[in-house]
N, C-alpha and C. Protein backbone atom coordinates (compact mmCIF):
# COMPACT_ATOMS: atom_id res chain seq x y z
N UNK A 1 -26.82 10.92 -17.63
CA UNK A 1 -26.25 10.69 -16.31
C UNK A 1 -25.85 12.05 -15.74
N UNK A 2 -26.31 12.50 -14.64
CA UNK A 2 -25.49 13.55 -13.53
C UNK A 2 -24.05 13.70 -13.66
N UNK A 3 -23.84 14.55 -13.34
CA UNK A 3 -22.55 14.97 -13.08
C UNK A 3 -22.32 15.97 -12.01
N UNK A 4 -21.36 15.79 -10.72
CA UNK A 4 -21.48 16.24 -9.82
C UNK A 4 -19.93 16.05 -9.36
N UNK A 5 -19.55 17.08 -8.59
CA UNK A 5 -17.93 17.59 -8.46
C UNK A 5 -17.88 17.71 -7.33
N UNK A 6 -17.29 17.02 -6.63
CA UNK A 6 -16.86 17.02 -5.13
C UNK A 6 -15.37 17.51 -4.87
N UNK A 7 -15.17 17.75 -3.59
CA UNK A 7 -13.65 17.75 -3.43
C UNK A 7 -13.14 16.72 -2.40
N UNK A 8 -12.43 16.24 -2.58
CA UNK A 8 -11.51 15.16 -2.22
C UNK A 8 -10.42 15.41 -1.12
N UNK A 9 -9.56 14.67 -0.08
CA UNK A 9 -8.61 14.98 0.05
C UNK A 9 -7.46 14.41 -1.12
N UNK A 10 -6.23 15.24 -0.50
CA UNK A 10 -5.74 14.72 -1.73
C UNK A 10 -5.06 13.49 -1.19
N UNK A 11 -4.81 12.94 -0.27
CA UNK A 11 -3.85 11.99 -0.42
C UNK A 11 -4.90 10.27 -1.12
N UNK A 12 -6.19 10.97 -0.74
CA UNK A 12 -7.27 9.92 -1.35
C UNK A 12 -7.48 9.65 -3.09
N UNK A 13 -6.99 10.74 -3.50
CA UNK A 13 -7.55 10.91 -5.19
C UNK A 13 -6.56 9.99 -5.89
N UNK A 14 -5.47 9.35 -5.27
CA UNK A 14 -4.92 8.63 -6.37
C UNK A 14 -5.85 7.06 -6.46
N UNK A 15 -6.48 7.26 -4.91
CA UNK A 15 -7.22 5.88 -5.31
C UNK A 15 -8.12 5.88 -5.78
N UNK A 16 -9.16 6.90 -5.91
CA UNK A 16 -9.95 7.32 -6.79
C UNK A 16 -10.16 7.11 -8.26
N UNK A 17 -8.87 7.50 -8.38
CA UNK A 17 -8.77 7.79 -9.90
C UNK A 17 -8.83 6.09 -9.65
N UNK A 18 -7.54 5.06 -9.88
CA UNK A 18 -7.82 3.94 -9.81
C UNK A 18 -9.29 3.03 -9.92
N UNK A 19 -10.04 3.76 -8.74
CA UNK A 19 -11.44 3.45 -9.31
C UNK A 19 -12.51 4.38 -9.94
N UNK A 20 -11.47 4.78 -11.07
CA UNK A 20 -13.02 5.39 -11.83
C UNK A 20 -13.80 4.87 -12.52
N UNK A 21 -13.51 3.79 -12.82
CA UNK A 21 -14.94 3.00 -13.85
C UNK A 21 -16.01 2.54 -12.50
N UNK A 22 -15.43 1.84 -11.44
CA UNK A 22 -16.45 1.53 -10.33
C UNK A 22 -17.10 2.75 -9.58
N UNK A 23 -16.82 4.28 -10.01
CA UNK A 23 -17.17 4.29 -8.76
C UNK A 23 -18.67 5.16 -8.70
N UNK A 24 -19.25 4.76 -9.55
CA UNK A 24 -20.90 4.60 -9.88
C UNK A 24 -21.23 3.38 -8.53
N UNK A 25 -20.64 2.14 -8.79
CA UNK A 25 -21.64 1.17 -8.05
C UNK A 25 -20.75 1.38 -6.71
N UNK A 26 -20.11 1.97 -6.28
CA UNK A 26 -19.44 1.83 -5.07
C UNK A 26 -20.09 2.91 -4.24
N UNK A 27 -20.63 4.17 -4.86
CA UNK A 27 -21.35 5.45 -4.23
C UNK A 27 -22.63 4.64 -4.22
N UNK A 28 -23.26 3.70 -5.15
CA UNK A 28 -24.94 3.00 -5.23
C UNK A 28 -25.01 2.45 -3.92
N UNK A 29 -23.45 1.64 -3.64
CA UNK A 29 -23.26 0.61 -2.54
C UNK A 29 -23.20 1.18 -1.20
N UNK A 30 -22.66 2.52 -1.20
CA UNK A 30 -22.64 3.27 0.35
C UNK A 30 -23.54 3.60 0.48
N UNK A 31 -24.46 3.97 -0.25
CA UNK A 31 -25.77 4.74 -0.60
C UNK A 31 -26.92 3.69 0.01
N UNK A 32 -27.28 2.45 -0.42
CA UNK A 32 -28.09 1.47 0.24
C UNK A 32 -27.72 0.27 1.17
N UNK A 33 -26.34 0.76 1.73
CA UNK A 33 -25.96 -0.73 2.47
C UNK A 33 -26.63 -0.08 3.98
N UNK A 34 -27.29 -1.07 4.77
CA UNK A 34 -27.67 -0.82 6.05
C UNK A 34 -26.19 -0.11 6.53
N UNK A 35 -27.40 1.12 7.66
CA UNK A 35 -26.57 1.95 8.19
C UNK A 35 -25.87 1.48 9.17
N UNK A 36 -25.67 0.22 9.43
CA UNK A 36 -24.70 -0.26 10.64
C UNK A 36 -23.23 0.28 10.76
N UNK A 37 -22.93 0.68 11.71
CA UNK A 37 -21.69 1.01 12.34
C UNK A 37 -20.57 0.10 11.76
N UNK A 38 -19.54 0.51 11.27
CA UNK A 38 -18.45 -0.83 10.80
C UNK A 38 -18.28 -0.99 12.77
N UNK A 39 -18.16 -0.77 13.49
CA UNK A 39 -17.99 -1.09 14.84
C UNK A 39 -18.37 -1.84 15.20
N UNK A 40 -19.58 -2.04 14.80
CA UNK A 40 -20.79 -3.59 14.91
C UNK A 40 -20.19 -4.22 14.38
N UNK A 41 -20.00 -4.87 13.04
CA UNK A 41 -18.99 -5.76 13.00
C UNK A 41 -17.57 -5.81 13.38
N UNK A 42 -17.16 -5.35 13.50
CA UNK A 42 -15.69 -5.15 13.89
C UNK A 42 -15.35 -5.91 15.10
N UNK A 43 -16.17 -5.19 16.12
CA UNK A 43 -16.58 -5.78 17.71
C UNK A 43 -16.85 -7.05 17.71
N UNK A 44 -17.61 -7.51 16.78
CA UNK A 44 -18.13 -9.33 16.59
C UNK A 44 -17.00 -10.00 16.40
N UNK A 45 -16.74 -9.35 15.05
CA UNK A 45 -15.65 -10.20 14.43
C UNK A 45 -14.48 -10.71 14.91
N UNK A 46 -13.50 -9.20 16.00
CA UNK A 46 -12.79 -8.97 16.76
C UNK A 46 -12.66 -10.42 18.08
N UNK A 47 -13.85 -10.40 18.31
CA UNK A 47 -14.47 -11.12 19.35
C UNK A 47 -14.37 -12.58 19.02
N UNK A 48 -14.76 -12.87 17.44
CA UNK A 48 -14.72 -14.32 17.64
C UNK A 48 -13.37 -14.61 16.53
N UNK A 49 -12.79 -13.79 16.72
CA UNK A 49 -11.23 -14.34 15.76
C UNK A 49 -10.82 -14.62 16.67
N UNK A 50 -10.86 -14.27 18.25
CA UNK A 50 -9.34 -14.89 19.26
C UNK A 50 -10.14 -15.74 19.91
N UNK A 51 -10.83 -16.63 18.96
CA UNK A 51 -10.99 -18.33 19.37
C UNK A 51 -11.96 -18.07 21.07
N UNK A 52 -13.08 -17.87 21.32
CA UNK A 52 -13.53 -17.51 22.63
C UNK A 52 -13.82 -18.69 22.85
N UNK A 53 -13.73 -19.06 24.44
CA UNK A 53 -14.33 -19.82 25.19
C UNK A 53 -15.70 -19.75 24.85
N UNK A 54 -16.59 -21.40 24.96
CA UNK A 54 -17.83 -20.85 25.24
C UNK A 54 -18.37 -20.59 26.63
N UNK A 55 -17.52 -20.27 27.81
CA UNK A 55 -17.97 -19.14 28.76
C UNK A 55 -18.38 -17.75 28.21
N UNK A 56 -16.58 -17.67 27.37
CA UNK A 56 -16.85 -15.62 26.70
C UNK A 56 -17.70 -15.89 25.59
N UNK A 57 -18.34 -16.73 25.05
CA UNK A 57 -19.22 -16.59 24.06
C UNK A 57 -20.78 -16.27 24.44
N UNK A 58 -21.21 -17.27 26.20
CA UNK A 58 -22.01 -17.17 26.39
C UNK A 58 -22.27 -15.58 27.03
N UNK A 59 -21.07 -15.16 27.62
CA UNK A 59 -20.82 -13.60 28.26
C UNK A 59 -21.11 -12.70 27.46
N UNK A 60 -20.61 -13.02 25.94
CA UNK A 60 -20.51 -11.85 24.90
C UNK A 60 -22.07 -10.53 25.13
N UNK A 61 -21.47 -9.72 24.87
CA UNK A 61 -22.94 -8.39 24.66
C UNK A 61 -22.04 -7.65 23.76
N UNK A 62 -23.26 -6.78 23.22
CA UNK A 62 -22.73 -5.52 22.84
C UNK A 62 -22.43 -4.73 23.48
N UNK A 63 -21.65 -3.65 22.98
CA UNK A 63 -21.20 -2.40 23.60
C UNK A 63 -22.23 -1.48 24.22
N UNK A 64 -22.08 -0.72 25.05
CA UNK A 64 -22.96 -0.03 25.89
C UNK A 64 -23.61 0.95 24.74
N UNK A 65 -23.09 1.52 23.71
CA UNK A 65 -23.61 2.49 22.70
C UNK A 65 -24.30 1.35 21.93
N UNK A 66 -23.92 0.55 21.06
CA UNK A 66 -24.61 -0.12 20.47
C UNK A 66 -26.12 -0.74 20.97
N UNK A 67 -26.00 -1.15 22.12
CA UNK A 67 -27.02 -1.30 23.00
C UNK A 67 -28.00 -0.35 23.39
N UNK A 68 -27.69 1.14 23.29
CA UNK A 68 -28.22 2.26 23.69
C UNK A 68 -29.08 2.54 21.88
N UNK A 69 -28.20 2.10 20.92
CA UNK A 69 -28.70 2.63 19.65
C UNK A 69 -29.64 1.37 19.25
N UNK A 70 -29.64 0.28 19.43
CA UNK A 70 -30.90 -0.25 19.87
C UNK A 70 -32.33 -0.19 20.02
N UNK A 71 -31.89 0.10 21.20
CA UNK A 71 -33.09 0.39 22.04
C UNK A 71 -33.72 1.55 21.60
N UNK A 72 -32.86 2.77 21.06
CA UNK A 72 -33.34 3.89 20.45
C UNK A 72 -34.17 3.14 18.63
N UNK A 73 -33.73 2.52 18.34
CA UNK A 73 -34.42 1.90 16.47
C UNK A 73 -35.64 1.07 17.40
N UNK A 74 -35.56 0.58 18.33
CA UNK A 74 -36.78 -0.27 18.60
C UNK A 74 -38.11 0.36 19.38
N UNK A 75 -37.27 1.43 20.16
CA UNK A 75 -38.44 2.47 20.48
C UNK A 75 -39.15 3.26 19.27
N UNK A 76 -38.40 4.06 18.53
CA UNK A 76 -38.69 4.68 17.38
C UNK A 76 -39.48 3.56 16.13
N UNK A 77 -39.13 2.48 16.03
CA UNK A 77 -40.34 1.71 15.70
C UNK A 77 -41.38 0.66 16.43
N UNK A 78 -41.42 1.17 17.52
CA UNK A 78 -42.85 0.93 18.33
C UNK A 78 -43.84 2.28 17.90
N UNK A 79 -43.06 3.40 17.83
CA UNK A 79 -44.08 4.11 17.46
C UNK A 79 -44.21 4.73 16.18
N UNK A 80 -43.74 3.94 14.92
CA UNK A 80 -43.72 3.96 13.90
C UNK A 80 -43.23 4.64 13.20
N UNK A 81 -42.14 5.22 13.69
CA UNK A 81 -41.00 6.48 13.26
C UNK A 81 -40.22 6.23 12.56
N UNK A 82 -39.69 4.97 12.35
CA UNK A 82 -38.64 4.62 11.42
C UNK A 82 -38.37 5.05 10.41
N UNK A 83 -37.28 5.44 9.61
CA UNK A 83 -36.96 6.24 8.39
C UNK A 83 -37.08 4.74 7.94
N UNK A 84 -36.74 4.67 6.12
CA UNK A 84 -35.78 3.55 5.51
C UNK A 84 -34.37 2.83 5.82
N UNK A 85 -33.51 3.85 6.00
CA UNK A 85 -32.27 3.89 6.61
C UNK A 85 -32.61 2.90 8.23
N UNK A 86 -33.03 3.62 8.84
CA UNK A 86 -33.33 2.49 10.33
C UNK A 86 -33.70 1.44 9.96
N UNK A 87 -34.92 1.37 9.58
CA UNK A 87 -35.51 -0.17 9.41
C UNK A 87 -34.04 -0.70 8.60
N UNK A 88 -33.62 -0.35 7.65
CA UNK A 88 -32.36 -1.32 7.26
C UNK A 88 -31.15 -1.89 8.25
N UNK A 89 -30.95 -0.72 9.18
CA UNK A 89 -29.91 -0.69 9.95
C UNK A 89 -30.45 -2.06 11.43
N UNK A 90 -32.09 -1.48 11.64
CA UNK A 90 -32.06 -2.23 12.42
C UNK A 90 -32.38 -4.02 12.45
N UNK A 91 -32.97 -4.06 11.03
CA UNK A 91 -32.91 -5.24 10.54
C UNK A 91 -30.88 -5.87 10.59
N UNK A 92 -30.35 -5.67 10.31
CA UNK A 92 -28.62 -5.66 10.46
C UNK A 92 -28.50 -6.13 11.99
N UNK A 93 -28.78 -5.41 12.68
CA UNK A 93 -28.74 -5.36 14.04
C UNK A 93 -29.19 -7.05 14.64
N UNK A 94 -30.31 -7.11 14.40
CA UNK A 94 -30.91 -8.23 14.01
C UNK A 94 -30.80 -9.58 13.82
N UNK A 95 -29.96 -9.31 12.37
CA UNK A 95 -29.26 -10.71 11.91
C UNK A 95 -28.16 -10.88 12.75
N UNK A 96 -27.39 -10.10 12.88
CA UNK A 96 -25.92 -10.40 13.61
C UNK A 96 -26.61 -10.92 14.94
N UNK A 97 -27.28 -10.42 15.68
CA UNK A 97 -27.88 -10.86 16.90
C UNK A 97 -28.13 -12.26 16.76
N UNK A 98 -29.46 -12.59 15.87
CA UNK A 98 -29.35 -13.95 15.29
C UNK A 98 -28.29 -14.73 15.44
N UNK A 99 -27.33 -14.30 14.60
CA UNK A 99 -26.18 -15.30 14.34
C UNK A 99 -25.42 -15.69 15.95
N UNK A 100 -25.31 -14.77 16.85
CA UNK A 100 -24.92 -14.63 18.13
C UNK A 100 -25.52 -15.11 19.07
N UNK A 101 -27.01 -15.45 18.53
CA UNK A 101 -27.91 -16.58 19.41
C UNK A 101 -27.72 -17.78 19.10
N UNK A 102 -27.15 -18.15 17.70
CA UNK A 102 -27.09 -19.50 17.45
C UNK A 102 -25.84 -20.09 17.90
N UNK A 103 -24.73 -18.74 18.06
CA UNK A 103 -23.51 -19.71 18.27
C UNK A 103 -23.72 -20.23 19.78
N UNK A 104 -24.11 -18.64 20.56
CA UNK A 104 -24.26 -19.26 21.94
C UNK A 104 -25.32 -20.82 22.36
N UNK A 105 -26.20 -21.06 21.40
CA UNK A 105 -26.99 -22.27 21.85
C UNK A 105 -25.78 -23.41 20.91
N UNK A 106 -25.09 -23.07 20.37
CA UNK A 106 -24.04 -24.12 19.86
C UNK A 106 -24.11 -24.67 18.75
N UNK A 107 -25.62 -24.13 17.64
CA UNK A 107 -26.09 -24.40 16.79
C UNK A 107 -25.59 -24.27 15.35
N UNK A 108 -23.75 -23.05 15.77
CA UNK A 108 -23.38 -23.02 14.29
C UNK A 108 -21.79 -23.94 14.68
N UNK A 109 -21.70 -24.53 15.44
CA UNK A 109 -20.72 -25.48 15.84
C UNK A 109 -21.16 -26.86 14.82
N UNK A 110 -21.89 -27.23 14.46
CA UNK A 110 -22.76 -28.28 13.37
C UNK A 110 -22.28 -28.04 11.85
N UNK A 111 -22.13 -26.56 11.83
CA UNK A 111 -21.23 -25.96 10.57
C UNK A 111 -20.14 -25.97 10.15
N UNK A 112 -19.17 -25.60 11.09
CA UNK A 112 -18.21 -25.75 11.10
C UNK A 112 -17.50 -26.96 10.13
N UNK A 113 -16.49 -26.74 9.32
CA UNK A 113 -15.67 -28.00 8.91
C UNK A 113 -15.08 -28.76 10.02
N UNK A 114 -15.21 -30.00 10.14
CA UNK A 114 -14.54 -30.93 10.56
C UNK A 114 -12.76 -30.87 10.69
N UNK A 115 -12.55 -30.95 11.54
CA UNK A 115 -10.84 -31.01 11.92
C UNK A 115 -10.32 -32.16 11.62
């Protein structure tokens, strides 16, 4: 196994230490999780915790950057540019979209537990 020495801040290293047996799969995990913005979710999530109307559900968009970074992964793979990293990120992009088409047609309201 590698061995490799970084520097830290310090007010971070006590949690560190805490995870030193994990933190093999936690660097594996930053390392291959789609490059999505925690903002992308955040913004969703944000959005549908304060209970939206389905007016603001049908209103909902993304953010003007998110929208802009988009359009930039979908141009760049029209012309076949995509790194690994994109295609992951923009697959992400994707699903959440998905999921944001189904609520707006009302399709994950069927899911939901019963009241």
């Amino acid at each position: 196994m590698a061995v490799i020495t970084i520097e830290i801040p310090d007010e971070l290293a006590p949690e560190l230490t805490e995870l030193r047996e994990r933190l093999p799969e936690l660097i594996a995990l930053s390392v291959h999780q789609p490059a999505v913005p925690a903002a992308l979710y955040q913004h969703s999530v944000a959005f549908l915790a304060n209970n939206p109307t389905p007016a603001a559900i049908a209103a909902f968009r993304p953010t003007p950057a998110m929208q802009e970074r988009v359009r930039t992964l979908l141009e760049r793979s029209h012309a076949g540019m995509l790194t690994a990293a994109e295609v992951r990120e923009l697959d992400a992009y994707e699903r959440i979209e998905h999921l944001l088409v189904l609520l707006k047609a009302g399709s994950l309201s069927t899911l939901a537990p019963s009241a």
